[in-house]
C-alpha atoms as a PDB file:
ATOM      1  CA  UNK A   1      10.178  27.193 -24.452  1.00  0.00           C
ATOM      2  CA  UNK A   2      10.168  25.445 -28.085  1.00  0.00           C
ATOM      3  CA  UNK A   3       6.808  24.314 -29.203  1.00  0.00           C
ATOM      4  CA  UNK A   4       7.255  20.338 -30.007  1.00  0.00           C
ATOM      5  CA  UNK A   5       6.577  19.614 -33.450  1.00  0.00           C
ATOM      6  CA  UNK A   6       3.576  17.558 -34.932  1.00  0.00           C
ATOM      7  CA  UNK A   7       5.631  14.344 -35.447  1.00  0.00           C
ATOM      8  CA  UNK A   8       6.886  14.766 -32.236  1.00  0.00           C
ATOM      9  CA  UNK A   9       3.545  15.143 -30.289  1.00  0.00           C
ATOM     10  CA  UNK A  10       2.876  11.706 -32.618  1.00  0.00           C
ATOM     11  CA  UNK A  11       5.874  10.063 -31.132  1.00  0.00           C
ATOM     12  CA  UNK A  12       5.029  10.929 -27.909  1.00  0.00           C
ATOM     13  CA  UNK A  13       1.118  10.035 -28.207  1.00  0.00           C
ATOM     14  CA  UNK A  14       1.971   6.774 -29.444  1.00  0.00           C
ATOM     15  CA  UNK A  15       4.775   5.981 -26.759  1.00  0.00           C
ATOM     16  CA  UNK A  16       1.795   6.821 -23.963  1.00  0.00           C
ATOM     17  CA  UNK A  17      -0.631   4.476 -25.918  1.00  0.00           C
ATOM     18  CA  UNK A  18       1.800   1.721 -25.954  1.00  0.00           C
ATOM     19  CA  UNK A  19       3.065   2.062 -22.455  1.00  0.00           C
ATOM     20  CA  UNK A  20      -0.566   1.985 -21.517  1.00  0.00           C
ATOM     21  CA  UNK A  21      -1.408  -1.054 -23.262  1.00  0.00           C
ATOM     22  CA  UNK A  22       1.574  -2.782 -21.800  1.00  0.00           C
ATOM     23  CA  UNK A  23      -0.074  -1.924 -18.091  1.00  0.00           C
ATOM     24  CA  UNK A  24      -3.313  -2.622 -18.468  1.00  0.00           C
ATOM     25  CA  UNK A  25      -3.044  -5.631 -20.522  1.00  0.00           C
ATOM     26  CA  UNK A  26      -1.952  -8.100 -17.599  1.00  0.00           C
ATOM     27  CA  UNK A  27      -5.145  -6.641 -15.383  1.00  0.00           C
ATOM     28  CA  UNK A  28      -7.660  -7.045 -18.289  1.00  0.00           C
ATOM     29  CA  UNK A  29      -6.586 -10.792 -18.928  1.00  0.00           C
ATOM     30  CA  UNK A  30      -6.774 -11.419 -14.768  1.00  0.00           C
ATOM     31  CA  UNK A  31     -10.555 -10.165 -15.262  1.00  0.00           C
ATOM     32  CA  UNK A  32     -10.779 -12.275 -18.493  1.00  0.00           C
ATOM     33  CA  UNK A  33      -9.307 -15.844 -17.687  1.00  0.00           C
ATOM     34  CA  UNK A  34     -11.774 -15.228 -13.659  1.00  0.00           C
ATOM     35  CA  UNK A  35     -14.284 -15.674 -15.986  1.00  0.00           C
ATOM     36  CA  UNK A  36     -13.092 -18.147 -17.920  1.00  0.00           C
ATOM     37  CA  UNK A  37     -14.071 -21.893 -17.420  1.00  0.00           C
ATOM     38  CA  UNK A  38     -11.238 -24.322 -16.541  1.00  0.00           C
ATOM     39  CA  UNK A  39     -10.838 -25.669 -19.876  1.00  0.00           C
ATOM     40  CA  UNK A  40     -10.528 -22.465 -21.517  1.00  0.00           C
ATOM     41  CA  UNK A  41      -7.501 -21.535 -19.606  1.00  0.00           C
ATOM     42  CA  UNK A  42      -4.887 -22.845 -21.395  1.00  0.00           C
ATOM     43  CA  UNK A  43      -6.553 -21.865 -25.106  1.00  0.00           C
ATOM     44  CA  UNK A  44      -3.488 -20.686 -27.161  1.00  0.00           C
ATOM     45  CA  UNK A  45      -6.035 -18.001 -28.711  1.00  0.00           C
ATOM     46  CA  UNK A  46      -5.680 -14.567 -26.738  1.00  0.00           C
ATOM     47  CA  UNK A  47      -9.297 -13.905 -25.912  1.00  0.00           C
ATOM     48  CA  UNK A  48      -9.745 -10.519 -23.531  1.00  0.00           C
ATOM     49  CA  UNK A  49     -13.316 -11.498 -23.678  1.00  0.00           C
ATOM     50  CA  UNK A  50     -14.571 -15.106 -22.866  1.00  0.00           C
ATOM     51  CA  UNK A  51     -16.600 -17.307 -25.026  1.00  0.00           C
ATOM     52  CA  UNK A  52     -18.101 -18.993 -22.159  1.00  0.00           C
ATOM     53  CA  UNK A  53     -19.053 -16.658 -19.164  1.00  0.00           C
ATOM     54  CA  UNK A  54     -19.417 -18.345 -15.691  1.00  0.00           C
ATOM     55  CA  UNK A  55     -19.670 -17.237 -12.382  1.00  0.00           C
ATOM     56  CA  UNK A  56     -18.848 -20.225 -10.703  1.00  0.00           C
ATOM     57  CA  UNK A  57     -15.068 -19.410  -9.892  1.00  0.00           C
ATOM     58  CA  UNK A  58     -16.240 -16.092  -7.839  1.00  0.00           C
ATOM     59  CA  UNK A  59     -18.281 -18.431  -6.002  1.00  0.00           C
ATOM     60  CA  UNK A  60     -15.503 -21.244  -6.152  1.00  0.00           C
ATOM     61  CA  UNK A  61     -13.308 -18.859  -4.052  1.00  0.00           C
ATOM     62  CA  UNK A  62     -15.854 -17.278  -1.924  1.00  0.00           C
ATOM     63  CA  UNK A  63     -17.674 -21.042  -0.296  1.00  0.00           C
ATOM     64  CA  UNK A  64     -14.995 -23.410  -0.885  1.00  0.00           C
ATOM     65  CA  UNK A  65     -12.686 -24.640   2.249  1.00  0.00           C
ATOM     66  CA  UNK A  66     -15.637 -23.231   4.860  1.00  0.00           C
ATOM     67  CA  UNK A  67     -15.396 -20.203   3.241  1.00  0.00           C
ATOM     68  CA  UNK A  68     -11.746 -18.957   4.422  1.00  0.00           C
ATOM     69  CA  UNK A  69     -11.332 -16.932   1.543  1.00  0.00           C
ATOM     70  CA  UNK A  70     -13.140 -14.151   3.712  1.00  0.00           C
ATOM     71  CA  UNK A  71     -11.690 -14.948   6.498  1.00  0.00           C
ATOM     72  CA  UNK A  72      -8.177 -13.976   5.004  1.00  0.00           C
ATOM     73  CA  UNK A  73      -9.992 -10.967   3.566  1.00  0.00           C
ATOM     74  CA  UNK A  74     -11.042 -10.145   7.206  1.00  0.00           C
ATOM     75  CA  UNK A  75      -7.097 -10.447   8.369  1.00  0.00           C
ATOM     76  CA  UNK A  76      -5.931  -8.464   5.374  1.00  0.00           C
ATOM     77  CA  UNK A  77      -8.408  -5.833   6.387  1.00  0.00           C
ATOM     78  CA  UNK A  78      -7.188  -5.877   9.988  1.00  0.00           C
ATOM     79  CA  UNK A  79      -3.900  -5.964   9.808  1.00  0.00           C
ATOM     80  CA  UNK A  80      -3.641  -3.423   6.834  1.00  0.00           C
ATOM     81  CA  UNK A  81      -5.994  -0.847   8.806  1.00  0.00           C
ATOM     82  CA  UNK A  82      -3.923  -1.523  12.302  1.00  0.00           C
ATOM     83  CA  UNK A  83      -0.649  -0.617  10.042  1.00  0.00           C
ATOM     84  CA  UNK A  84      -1.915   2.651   8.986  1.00  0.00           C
ATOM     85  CA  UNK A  85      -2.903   3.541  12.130  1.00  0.00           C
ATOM     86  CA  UNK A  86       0.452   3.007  14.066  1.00  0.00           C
ATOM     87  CA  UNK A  87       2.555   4.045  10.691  1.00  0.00           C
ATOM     88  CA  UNK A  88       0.812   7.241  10.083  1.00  0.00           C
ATOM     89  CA  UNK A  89       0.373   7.920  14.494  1.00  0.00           C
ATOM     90  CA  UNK A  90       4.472   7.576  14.637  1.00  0.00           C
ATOM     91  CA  UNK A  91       5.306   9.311  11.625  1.00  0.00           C
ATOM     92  CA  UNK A  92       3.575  12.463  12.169  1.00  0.00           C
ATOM     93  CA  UNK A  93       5.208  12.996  15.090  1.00  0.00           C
ATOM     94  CA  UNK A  94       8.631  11.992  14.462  1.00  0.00           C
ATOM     95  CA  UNK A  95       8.357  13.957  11.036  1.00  0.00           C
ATOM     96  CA  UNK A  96       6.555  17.404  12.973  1.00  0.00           C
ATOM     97  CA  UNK A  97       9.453  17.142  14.918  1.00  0.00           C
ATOM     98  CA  UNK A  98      12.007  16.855  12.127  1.00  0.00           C
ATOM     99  CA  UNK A  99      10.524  19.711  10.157  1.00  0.00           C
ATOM    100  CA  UNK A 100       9.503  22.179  12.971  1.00  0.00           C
ATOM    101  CA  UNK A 101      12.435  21.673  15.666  1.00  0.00           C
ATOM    102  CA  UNK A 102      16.350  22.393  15.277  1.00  0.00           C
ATOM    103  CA  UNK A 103      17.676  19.930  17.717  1.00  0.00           C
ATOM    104  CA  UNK A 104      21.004  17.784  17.685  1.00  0.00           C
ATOM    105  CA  UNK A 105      21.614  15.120  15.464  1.00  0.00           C
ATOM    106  CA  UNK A 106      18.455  16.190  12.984  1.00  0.00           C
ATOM    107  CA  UNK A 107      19.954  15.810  10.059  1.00  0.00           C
ATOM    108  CA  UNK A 108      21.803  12.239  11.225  1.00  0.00           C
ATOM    109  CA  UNK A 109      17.958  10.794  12.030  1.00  0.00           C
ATOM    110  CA  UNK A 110      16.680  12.169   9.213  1.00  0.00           C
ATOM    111  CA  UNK A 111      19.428  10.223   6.529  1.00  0.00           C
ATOM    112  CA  UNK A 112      19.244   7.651   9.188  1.00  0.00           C
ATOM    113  CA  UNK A 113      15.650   6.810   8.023  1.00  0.00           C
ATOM    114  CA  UNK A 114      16.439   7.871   3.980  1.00  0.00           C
ATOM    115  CA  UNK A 115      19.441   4.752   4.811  1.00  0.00           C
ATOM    116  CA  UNK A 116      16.730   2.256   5.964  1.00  0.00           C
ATOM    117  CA  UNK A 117      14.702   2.937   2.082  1.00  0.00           C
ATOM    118  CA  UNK A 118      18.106   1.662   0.270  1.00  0.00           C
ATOM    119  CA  UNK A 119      17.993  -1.488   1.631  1.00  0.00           C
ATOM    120  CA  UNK A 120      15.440  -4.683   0.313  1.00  0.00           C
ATOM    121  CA  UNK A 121      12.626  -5.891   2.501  1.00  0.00           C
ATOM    122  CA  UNK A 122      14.283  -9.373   2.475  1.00  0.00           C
ATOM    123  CA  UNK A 123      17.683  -7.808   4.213  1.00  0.00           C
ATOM    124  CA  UNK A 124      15.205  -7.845   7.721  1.00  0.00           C
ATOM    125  CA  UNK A 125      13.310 -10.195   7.493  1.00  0.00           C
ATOM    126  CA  UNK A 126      15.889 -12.840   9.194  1.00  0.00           C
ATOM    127  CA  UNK A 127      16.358  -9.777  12.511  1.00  0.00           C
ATOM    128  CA  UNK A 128      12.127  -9.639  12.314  1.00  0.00           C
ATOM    129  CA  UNK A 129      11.638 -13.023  12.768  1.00  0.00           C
ATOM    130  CA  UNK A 130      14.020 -13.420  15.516  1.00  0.00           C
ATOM    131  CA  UNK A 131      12.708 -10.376  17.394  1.00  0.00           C
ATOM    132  CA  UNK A 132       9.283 -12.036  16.585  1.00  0.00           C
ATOM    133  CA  UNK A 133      10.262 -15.498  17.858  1.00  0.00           C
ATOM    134  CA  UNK A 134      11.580 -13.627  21.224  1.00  0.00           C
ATOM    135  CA  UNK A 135       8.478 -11.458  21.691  1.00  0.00           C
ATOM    136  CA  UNK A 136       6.473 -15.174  20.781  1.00  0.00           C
ATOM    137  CA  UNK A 137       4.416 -12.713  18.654  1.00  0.00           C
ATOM    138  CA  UNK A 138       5.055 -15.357  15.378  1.00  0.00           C
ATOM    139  CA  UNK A 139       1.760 -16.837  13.968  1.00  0.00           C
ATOM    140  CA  UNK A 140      -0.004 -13.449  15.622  1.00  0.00           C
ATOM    141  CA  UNK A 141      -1.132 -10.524  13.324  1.00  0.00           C
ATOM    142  CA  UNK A 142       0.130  -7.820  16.268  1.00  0.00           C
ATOM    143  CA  UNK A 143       3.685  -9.031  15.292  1.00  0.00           C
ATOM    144  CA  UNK A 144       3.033  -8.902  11.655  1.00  0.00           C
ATOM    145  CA  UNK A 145       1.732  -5.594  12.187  1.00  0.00           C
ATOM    146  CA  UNK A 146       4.762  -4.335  13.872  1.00  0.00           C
ATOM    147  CA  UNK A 147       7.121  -5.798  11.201  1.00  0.00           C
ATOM    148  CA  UNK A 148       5.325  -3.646   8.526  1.00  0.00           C
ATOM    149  CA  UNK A 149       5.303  -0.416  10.514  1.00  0.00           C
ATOM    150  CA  UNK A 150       9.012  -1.216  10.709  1.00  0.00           C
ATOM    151  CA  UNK A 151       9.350  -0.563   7.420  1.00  0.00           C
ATOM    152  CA  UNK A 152       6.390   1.766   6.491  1.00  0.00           C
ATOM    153  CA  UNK A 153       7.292   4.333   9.054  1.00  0.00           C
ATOM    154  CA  UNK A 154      10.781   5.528   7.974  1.00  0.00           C
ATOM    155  CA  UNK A 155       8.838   5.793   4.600  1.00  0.00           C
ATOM    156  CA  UNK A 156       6.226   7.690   6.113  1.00  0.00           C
ATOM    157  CA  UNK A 157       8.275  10.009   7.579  1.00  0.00           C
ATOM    158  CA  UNK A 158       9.780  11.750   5.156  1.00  0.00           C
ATOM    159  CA  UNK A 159       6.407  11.968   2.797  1.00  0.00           C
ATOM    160  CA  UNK A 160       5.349  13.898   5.895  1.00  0.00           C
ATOM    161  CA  UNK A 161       8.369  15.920   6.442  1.00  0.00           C
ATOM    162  CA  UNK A 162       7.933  17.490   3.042  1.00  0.00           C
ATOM    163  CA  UNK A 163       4.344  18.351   3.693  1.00  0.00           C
ATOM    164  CA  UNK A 164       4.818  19.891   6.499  1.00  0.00           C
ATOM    165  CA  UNK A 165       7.993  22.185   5.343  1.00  0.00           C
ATOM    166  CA  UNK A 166       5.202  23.660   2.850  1.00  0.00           C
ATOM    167  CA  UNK A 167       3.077  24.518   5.967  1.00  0.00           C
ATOM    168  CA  UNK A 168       3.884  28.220   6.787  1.00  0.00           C
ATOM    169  CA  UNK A 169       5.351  28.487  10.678  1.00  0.00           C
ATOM    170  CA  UNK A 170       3.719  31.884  10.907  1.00  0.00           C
ATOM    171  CA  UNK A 171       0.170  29.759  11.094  1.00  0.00           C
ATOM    172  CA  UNK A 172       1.809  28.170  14.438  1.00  0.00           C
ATOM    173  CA  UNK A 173       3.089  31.586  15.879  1.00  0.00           C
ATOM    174  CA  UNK A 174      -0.694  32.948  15.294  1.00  0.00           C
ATOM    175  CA  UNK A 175      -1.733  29.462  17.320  1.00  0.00           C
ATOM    176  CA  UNK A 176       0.737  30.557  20.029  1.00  0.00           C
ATOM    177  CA  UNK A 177      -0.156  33.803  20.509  1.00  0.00           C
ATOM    178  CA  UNK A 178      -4.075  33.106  20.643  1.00  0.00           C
ATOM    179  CA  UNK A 179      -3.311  31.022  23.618  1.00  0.00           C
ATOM    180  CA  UNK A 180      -2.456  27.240  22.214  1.00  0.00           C
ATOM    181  CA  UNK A 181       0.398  25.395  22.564  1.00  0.00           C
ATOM    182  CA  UNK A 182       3.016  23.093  20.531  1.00  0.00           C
ATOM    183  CA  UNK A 183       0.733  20.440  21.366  1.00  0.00           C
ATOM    184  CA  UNK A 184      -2.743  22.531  20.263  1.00  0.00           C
ATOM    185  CA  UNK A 185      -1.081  23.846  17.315  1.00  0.00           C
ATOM    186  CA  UNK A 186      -0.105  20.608  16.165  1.00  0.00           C
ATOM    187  CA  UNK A 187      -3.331  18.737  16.440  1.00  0.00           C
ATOM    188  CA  UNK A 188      -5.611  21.847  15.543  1.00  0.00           C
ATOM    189  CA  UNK A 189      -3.701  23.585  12.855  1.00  0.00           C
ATOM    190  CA  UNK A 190      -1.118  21.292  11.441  1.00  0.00           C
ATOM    191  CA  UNK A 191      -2.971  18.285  11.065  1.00  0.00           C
ATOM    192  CA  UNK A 192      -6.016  19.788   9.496  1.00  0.00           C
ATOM    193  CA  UNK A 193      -3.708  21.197   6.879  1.00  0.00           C
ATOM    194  CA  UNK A 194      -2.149  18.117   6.092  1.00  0.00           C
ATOM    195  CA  UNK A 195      -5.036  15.795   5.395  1.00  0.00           C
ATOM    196  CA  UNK A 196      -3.701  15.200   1.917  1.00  0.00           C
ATOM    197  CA  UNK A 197      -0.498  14.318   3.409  1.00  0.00           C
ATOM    198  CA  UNK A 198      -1.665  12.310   5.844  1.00  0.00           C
ATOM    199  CA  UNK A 199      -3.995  10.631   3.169  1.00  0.00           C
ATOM    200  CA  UNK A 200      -1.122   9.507   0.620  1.00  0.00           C
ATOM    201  CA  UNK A 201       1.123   8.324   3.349  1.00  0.00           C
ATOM    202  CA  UNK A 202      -1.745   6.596   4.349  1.00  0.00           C
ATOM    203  CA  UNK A 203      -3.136   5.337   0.809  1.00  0.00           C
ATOM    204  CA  UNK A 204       0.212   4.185   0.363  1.00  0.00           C
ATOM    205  CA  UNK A 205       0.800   2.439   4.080  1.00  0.00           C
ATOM    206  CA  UNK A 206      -2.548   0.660   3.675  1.00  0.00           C
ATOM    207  CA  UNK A 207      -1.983  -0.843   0.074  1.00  0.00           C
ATOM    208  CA  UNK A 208       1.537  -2.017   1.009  1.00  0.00           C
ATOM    209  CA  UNK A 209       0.234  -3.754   3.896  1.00  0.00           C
ATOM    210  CA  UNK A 210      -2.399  -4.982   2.121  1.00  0.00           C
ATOM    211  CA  UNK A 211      -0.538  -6.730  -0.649  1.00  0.00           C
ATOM    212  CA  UNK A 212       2.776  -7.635   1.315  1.00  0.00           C
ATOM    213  CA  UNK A 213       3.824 -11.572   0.507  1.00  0.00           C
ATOM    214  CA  UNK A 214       7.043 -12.298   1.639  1.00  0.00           C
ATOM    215  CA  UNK A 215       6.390 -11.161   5.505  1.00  0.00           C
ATOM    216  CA  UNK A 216       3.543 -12.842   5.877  1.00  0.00           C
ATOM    217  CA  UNK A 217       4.460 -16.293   4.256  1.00  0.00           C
ATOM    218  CA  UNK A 218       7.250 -16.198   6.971  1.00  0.00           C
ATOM    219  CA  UNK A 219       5.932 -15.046   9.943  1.00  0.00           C
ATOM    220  CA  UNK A 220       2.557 -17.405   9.824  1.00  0.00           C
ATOM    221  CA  UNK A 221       1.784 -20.808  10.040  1.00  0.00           C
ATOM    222  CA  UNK A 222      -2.085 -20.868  10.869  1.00  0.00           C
ATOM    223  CA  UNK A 223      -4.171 -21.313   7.882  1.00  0.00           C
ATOM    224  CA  UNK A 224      -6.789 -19.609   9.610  1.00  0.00           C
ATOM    225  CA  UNK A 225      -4.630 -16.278  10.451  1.00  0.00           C
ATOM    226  CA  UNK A 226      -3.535 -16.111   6.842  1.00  0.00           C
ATOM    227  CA  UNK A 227      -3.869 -12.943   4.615  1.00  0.00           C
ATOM    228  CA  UNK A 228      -5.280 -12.702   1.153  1.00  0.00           C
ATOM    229  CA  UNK A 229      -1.600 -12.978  -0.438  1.00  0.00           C
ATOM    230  CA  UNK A 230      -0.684 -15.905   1.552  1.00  0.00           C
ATOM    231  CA  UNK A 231      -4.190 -17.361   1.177  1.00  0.00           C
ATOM    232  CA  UNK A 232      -4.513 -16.839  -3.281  1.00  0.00           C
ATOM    233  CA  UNK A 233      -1.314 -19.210  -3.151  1.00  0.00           C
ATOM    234  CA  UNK A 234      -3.221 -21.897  -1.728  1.00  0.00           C
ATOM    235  CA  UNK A 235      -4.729 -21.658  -5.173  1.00  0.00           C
ATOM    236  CA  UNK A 236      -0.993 -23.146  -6.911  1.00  0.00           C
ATOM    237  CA  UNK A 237      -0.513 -27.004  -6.144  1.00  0.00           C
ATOM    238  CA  UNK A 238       2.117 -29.439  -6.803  1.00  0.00           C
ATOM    239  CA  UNK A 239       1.209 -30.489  -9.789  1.00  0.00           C
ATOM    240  CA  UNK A 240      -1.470 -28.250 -11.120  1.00  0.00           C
ATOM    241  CA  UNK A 241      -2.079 -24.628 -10.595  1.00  0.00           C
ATOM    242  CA  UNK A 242      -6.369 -23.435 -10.468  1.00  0.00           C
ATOM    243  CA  UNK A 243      -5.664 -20.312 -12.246  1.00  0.00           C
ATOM    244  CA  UNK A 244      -9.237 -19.677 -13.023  1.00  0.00           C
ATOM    245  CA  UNK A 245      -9.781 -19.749  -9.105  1.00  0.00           C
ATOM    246  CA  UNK A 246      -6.428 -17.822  -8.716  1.00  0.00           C
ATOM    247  CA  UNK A 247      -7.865 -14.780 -11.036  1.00  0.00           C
ATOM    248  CA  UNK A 248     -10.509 -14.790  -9.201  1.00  0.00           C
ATOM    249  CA  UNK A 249      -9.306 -14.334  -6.331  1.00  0.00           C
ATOM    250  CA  UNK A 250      -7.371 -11.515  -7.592  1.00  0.00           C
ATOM    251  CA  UNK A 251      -9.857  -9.628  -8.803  1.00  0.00           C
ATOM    252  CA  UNK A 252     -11.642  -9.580  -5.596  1.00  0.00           C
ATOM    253  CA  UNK A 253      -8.686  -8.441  -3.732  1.00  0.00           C
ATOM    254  CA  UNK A 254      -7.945  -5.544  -5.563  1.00  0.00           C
ATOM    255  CA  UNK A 255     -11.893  -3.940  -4.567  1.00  0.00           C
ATOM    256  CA  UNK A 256     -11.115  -3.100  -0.946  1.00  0.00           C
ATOM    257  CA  UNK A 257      -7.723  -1.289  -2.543  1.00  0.00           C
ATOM    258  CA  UNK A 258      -9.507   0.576  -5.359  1.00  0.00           C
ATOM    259  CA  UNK A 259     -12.694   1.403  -3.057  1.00  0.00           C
ATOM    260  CA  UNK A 260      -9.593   3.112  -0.167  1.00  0.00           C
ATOM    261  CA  UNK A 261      -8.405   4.790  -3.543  1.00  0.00           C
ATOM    262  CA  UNK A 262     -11.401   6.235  -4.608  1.00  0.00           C
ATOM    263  CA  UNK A 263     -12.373   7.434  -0.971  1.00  0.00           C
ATOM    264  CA  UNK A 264      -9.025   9.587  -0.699  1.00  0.00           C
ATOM    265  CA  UNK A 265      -9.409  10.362  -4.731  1.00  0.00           C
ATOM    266  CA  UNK A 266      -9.750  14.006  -4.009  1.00  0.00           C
ATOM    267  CA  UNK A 267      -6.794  14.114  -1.358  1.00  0.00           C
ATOM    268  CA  UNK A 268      -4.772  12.136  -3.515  1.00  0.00           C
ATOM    269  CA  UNK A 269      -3.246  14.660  -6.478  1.00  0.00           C
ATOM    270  CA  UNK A 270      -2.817  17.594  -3.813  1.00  0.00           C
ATOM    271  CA  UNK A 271      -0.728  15.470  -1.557  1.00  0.00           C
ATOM    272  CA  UNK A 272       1.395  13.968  -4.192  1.00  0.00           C
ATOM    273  CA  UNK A 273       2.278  17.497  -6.101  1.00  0.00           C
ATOM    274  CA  UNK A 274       2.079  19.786  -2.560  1.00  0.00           C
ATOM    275  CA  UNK A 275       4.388  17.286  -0.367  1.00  0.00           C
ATOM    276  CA  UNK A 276       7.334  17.108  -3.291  1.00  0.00           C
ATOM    277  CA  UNK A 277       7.806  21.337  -2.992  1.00  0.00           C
ATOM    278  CA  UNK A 278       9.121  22.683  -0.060  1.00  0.00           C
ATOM    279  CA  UNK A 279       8.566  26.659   0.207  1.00  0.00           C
END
């Protein structure tokens, strides 16, 4: 393999720098302008760090309107927990079966489900909200939570398919002949094997919940069962938008999603590299 030459290690360094920059620009001026006083929103002058420092637009968003702001927090929370729970429940079933069993039609479910990824979120969200309306689960978090395990399981499924084709079947026919069954096997070999599986499909179930818009604007009315998306727009008015509230807000919503990240840190890398190579 050829070596790559000084001024191309350069080239390359400085592409990385400058991508990086380009990402982490928009999050450090979100932290910036929460900390920023009205007035000093709309400066011209880039400023990453604030002349004036002031607290009073965490505590804006946290006690203003009876103090809702947690109370979305608390939905999010809910409803983004509930949806990892069913989505990763359903999915490592379906996708034990689809890795472990030769049965008819396999192959069709499986491309079945890799269909369902082609298509936009937006393409069901007219059938959701009829099957909603009929089940008169609209306004209720159980029916938002069964829209996104609609569309997180099929996703789910084939993480967890590849994971557990790099699980050796000679572990289950060891499981057999001690005495357990497909059922043991599963729950006391499999699954302890898979935890970083199970933990990315999991990460990545919760923070899609968790940050969903588009479902959620639709599907509820209540102000009171909003979640945090639905709630930081409540921030943009008619005729003027609070954006010192609306970073803010922001910036507290992404600390329950980096605090889930850093739990599952260590499961994190292993699942991503392990569940892309089957053998």
């Amino acid at each position: 393999m050829r070596r790559m030459s000084r001024a191309e290690r350069l080239a390359v360094h400085a592409t990385l720098i400058v991508a990086c920059v380009i990402a982490v620009f928009p999050v450090l001026w979100i932290v910036s302008t929460s900390f920023k006083p009205y007035e000093d929103v709309f400066d011209t002058e880039i400023q990453l760090i604030p002349e004036t420092v002031t607290w009073e637009n965490y505590e804006h968003v946290l006690t203003k309107k009876d103090g809702m702001f947690l109370r979305w927090m608390a939905n999010s929370a809910w409803v983004a927990l509930l949806t990892t729970l069913v989505g990763l429940f359903l999915s490592t079933t379906a996708a034990y079966a689809l890795s472990r069993y030769k049965f008819y039609g396999r192959n069709v479910a499986f491309y079945a489900l890799l269909v369902t990824q082609m298509f936009p979120g937006t393409l069901l969200l007219i059938p959701l909200y009829r099957l909603m309306n009929q089940l008169g689960l609209l306004d209720n978090h159980l029916g938002l939570v069964l829209a996104y395990a609609t569309v997180a399981v099929p996703f789910c499924v084939m993480m967890l398919k590849g994971y557990f084709d790099t699980i050796p079947y000679e572990l289950e026919e060891a499981a057999f002949v001690d005495g357990l069954g497909p059922i043991g096997s599963f729950w006391r070999i499999v699954l302890p094997l898979s935890l970083p599986g199970l933990a990315v499909t999991g990460f990545f179930t919760f923070i899609t919940a968790w940050n969903e818009f588009l479902i959620a604007l639709t599907f509820l009315s209540a102000e009171e069962k909003y979640t945090l998306p639905i709630g930081l727009q409540q921030f943009v008015n008619q005729y003027v938008s609070d954006y010192h509230y609306m970073a803010a807000g922001a910036v507290i919503v992404t600390l329950p999603a980096l605090v889930v990240f850093f739990l599952a840190q260590k499961w994190l890398v292993s699942g991503l590299t392990v569940g892309g190579v089957k053998g």
